[in-house]
C-alpha atoms as a PDB file:
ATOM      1  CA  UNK A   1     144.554  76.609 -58.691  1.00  0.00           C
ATOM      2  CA  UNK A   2     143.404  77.622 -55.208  1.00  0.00           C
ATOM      3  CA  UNK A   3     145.322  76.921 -52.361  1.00  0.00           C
ATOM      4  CA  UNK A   4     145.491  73.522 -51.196  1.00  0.00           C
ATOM      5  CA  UNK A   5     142.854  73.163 -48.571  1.00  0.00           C
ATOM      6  CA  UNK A   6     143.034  69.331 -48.478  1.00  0.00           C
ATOM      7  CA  UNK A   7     144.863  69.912 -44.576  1.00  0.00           C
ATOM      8  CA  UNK A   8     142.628  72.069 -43.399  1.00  0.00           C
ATOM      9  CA  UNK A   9     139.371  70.136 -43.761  1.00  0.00           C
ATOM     10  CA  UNK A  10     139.311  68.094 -41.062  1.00  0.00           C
ATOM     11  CA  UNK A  11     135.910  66.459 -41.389  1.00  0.00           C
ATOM     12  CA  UNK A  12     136.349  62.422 -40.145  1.00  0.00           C
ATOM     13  CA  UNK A  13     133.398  61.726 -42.375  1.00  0.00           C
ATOM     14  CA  UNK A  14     135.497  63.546 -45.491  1.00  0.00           C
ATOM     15  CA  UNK A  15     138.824  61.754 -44.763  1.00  0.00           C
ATOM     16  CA  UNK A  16     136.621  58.127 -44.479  1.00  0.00           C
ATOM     17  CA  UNK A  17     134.956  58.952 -47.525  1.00  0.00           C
ATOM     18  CA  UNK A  18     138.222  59.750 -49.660  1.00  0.00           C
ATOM     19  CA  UNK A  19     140.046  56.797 -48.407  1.00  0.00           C
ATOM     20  CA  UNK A  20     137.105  54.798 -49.353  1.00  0.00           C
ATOM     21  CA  UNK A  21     136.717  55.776 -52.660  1.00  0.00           C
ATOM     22  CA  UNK A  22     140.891  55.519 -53.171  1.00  0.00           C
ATOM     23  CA  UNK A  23     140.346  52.182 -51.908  1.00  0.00           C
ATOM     24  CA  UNK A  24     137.779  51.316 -53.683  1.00  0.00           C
ATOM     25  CA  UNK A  25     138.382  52.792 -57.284  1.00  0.00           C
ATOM     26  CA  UNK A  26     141.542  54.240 -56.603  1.00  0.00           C
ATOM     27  CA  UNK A  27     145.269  53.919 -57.604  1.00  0.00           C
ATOM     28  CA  UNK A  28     148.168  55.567 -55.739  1.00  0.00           C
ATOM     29  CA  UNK A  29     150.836  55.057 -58.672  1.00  0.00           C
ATOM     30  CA  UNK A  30     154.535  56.468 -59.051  1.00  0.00           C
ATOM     31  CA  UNK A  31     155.860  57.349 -62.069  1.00  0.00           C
ATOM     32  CA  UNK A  32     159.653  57.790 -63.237  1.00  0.00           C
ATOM     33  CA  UNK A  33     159.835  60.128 -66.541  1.00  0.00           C
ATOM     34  CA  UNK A  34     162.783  61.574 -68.406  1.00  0.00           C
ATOM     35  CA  UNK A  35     163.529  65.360 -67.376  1.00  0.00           C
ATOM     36  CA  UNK A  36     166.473  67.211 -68.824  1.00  0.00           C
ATOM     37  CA  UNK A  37     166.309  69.931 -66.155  1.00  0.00           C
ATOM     38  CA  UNK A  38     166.769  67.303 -63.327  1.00  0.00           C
ATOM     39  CA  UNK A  39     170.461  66.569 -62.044  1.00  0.00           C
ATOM     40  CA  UNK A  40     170.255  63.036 -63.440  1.00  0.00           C
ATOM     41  CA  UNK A  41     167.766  63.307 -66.535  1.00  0.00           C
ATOM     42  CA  UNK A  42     164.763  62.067 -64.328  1.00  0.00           C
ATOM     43  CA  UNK A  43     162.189  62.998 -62.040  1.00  0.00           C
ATOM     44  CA  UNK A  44     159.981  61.051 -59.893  1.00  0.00           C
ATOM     45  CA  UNK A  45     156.250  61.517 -59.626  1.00  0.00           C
ATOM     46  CA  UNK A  46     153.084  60.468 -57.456  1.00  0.00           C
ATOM     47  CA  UNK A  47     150.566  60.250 -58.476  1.00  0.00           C
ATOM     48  CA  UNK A  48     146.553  59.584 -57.321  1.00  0.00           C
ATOM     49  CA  UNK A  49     143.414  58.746 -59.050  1.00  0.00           C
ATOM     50  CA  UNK A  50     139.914  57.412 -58.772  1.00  0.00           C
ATOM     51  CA  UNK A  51     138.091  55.931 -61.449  1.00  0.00           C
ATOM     52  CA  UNK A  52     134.268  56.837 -62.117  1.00  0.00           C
ATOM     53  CA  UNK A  53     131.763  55.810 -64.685  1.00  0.00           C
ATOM     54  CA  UNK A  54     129.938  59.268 -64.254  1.00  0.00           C
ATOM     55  CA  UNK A  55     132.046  62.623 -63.462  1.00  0.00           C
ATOM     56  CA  UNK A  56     129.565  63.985 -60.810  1.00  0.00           C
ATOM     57  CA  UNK A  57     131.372  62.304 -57.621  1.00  0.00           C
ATOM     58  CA  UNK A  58     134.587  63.621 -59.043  1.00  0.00           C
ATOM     59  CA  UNK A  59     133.835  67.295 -59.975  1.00  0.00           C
ATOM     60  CA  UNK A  60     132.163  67.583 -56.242  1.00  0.00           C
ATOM     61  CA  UNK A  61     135.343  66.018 -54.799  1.00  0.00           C
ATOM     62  CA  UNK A  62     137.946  68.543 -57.180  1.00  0.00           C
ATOM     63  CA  UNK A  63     135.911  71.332 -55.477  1.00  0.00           C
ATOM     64  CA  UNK A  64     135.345  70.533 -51.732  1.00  0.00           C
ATOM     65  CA  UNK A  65     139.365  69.829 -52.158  1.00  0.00           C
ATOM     66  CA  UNK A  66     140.310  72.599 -54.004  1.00  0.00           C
ATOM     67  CA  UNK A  67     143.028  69.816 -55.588  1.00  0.00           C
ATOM     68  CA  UNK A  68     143.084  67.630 -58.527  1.00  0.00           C
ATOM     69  CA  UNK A  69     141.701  67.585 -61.821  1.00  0.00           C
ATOM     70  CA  UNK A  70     138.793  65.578 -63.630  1.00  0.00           C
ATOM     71  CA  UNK A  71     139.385  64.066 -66.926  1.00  0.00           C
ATOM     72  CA  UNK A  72     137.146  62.571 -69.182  1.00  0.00           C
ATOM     73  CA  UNK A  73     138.104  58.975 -70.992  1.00  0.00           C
ATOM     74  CA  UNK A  74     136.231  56.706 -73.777  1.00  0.00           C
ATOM     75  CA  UNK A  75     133.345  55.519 -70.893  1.00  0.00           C
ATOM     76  CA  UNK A  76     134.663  56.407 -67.595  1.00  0.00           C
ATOM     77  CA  UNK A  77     136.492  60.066 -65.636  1.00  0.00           C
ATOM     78  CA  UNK A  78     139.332  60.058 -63.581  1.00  0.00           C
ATOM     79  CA  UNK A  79     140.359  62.867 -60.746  1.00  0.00           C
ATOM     80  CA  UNK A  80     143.625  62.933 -60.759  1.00  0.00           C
ATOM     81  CA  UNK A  81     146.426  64.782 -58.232  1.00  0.00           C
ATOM     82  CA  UNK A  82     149.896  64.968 -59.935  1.00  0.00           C
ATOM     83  CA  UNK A  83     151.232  67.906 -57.683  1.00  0.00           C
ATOM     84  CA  UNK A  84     153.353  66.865 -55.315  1.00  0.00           C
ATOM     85  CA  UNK A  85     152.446  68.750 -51.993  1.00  0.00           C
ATOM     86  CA  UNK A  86     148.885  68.193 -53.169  1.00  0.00           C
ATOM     87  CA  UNK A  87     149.387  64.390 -53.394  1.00  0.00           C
ATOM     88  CA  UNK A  88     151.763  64.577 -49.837  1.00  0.00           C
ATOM     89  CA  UNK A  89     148.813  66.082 -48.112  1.00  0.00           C
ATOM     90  CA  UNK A  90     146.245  63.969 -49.563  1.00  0.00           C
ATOM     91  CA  UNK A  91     147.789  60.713 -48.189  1.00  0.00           C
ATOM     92  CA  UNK A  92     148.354  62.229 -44.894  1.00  0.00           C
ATOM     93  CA  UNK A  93     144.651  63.162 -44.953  1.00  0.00           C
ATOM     94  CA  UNK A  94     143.507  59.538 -45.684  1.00  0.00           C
ATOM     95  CA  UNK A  95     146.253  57.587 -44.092  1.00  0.00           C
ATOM     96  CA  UNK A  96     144.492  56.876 -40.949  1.00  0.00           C
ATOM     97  CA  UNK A  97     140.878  55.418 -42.680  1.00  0.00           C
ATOM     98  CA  UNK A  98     142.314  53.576 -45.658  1.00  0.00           C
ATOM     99  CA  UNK A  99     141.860  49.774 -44.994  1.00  0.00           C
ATOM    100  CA  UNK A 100     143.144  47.870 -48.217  1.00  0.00           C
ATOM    101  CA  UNK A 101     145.867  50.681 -49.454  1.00  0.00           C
ATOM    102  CA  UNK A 102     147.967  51.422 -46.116  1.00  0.00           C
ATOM    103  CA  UNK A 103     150.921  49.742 -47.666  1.00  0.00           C
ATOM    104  CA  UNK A 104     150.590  51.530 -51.036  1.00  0.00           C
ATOM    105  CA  UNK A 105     150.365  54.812 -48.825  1.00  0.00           C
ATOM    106  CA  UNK A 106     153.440  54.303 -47.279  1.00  0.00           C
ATOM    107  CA  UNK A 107     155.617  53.762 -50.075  1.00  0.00           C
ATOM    108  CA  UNK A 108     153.888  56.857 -51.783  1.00  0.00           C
ATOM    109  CA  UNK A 109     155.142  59.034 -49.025  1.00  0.00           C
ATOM    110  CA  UNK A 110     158.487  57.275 -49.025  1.00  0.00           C
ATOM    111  CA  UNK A 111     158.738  58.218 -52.135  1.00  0.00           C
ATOM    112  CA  UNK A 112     158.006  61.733 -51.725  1.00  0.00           C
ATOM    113  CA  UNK A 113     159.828  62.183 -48.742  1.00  0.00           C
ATOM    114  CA  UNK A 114     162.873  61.062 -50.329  1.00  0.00           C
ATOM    115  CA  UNK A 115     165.461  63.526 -51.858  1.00  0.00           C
ATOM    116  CA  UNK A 116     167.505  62.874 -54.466  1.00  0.00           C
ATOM    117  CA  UNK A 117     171.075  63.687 -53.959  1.00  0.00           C
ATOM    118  CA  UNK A 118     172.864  60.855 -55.261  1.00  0.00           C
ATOM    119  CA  UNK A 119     172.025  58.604 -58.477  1.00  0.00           C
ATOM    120  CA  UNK A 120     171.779  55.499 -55.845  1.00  0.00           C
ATOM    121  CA  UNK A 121     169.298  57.751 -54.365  1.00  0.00           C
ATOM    122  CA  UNK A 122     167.943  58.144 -57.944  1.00  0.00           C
ATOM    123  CA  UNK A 123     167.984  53.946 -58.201  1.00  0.00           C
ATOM    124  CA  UNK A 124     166.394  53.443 -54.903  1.00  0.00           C
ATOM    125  CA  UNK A 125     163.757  55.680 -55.882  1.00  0.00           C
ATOM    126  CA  UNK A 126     162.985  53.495 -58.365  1.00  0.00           C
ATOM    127  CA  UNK A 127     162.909  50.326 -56.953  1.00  0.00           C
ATOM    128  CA  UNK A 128     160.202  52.042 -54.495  1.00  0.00           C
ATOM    129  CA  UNK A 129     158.051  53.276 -57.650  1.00  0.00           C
ATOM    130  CA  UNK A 130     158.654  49.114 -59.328  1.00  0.00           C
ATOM    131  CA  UNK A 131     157.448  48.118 -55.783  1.00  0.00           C
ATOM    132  CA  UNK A 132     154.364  50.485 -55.908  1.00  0.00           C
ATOM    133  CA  UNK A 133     153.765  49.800 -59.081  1.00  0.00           C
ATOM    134  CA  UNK A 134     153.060  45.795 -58.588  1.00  0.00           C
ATOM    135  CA  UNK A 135     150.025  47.246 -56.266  1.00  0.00           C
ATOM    136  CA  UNK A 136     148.246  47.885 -59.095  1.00  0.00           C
ATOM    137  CA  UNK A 137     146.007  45.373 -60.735  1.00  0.00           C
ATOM    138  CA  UNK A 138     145.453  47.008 -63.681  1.00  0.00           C
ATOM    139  CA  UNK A 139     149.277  47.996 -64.782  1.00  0.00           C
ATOM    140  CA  UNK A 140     150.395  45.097 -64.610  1.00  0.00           C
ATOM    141  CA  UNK A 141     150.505  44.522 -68.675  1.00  0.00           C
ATOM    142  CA  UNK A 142     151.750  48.181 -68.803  1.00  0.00           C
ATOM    143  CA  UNK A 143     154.414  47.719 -65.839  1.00  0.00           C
ATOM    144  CA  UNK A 144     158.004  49.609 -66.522  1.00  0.00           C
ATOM    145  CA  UNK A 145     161.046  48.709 -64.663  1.00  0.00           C
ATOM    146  CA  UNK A 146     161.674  51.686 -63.741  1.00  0.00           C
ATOM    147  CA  UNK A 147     165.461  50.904 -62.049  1.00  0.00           C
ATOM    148  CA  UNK A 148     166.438  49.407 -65.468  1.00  0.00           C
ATOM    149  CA  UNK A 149     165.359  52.611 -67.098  1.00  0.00           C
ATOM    150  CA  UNK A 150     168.336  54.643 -65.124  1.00  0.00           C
END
């Protein structure tokens, strides 16, 4: 992977563009998965993705960022950014243009702000990811409590 160059670009016209297209056919989503190297048997995840019916937008996006990778469904592609600095720097890059996902930002960078010392810390992690979660439309038949999981 090369190094993450999503801080250094500083083009206004990239940032709009991203935050656009994450508004647009985005999802900023946060996951909660069993890990049996983490203190408490969990981990929590962010993760980002924009939905395309053609993979051209998304392969020149994975390599002006340098981030991210594309993945090919039955009739659409997704770019997705599951590591964590990468997805950290990418909502600091697009925080200031987003218009319809500033709350959804937010609680993504809550989340991985947070450290998780304590299994209330653990819990209230969570509850963040259940609140993030409701955000998106099209997870709502798929939704997981995640603090009932813990």
């Amino acid at each position: 992977m090369k190094a993450n160059t999503v801080g250094k670009i500083s083009n206004e016209a990239d940032r709009a563009y991203l935050a656009g297209l994450i508004d647009g056919d985005g999802a900023i989503m946060a996951t909660i998965e069993k890990h049996s190297e983490k203190k408490f048997g969990f981990r929590v995840r962010v993760e980002i993705k924009i939905t395309q019916k053609e993979a051209k937008v998304l392969l020149i996006l994975r390599n002006k960022f340098g981030i991210g990778r594309v993945a090919a469904n039955r009739t659409t592609y997704d770019w997705i950014i599951r590591d964590q600095s990468n997805a950290r720097a990418a909502l600091g890059f697009i925080s200031p243009y987003s218009l319809a996902k500033q709350k959804q930002i937010k609680l993504a960078i809550q989340i991985l702000n947070r450290n998780i010392q304590t299994k209330a810390d653990l819990i209230r992690m969570a509850r963040l990811a259940d609140t993030l979660s409701r955000f998106n439309v099209r997870s709502k038949n798929r939704r997981k409590n995640y603090a009932s999981m813990i």
